[in-house]
Protein backbone atom coordinates (compact mmCIF):
# COMPACT_ATOMS: atom_id res chain seq x y z
CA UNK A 1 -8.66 -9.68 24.16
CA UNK A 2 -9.04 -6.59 26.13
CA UNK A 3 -10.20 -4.68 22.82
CA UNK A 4 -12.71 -7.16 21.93
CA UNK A 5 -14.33 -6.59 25.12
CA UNK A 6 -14.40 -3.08 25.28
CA UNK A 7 -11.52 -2.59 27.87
CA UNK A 8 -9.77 0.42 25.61
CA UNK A 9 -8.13 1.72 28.92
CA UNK A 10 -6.85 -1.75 30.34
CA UNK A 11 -5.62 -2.60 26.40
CA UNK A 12 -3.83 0.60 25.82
CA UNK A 13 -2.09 -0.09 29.32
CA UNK A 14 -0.93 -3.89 28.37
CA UNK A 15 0.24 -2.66 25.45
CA UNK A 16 2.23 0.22 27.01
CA UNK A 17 4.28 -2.21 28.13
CA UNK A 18 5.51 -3.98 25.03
CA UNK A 19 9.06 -2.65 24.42
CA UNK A 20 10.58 -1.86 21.38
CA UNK A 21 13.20 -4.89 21.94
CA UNK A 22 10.11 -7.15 22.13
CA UNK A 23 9.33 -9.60 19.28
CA UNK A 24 5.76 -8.39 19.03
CA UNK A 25 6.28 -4.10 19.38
CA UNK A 26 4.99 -3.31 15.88
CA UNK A 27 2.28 -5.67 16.53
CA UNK A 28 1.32 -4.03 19.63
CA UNK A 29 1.41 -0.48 18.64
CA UNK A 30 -0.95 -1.39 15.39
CA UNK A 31 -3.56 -2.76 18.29
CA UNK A 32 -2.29 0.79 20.04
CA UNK A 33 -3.03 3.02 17.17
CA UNK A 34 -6.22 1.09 15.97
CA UNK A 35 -7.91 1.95 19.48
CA UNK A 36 -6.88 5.40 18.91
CA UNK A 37 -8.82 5.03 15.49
CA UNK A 38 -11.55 3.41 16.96
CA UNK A 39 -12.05 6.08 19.64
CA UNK A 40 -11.93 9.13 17.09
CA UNK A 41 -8.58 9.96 18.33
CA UNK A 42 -6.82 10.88 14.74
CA UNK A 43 -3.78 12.41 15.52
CA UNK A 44 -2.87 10.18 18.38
CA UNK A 45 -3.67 7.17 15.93
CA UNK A 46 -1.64 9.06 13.40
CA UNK A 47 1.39 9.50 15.49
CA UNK A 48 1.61 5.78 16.37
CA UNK A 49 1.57 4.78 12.91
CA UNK A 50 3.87 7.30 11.47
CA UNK A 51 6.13 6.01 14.37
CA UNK A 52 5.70 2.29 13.06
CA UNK A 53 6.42 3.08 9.78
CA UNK A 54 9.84 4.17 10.76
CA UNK A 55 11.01 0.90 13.08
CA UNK A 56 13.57 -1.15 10.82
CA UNK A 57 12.37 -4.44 10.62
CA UNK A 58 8.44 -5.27 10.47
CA UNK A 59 6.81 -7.65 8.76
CA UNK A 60 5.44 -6.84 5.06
CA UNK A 61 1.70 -7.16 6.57
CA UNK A 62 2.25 -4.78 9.54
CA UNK A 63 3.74 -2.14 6.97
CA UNK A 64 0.93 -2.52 4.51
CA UNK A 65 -1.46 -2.08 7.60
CA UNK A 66 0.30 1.21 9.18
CA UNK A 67 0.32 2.39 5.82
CA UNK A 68 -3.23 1.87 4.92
CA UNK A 69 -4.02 3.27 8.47
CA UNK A 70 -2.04 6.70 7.27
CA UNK A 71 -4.34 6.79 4.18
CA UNK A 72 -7.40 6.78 6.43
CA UNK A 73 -6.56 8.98 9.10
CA UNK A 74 -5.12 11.63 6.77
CA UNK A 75 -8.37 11.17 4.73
CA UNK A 76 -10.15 11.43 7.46
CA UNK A 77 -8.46 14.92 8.60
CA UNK A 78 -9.12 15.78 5.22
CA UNK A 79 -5.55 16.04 3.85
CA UNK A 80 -5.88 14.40 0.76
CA UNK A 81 -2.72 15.14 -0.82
CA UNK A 82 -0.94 13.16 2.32
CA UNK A 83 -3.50 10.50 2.17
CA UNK A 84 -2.43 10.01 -1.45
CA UNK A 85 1.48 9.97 -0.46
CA UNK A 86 0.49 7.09 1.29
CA UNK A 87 -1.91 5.48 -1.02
CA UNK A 88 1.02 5.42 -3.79
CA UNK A 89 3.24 3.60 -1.32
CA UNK A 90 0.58 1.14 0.11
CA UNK A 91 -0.54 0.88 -3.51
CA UNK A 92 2.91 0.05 -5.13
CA UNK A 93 2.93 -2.71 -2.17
CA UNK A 94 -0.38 -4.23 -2.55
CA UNK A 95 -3.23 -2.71 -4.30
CA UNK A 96 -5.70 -5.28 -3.38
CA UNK A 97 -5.14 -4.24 0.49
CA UNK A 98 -8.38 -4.58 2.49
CA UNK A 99 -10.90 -2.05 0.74
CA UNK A 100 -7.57 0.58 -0.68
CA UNK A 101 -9.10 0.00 -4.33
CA UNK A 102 -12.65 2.12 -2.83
CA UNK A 103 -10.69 4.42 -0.99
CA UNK A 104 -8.22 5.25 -4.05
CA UNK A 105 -11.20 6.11 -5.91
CA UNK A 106 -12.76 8.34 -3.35
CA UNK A 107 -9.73 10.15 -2.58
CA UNK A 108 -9.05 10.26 -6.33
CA UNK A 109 -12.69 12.24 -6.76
CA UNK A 110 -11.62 14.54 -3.67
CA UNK A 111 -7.91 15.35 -5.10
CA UNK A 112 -9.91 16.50 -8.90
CA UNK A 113 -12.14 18.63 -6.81
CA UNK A 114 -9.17 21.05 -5.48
């Protein structure tokens, strides 16, 4: 609720506070890392979801979403060969994944330019 109303500080602290021994911790740091997103902060964004993508057990939609997160991020930092790592494993999950089909193509066309 705090995102949705603009409270990126006050979110980011509730969220803080989710441990890793809670039932909702991958849940949490997606919200986490998506505010970093949302606030142009790549690397901090990136670091959260490379984090999540090493816990043990997640759920198969909060994978698919830290990897698809990965893809955007690294595309966004303009390293397209990581961004494709990730595509190929978010891919090989679910290619039908929010909008992964457009951003496979793009970073397709940017990976022929090199």
């Amino acid at each position: 609720a705090f995102k949705e109303m603009g409270l990126l500080n006050e979110a980011k602290e509730f969220l803080n506070k989710v441990t890793s021994e809670q039932e909702k911790y991958v849940a949490a740091q997606i919200l986490k890392g998506e505010i970093e997103f949302d606030s142009g902060s790549f690397l901090s964004a990136l670091d959260i979801f490379l984090q999540i993508l090493r816990v043990d057990k997640m759920e198969e939609n909060e994978m698919k979403e830290a990897l698809y997160y990965a893809v955007r991020i690294y595309f966004q930092l303009q390293n397209f060969e990581k961004a494709n790592q990730f595509a190929k494993k978010l891919g090989a999950i679910d290619s039908n994944y929010r909008n992964f089909k457009k951003i496979a193509v793009v970073l397709n066309q940017k990976l022929e330019k090199r």
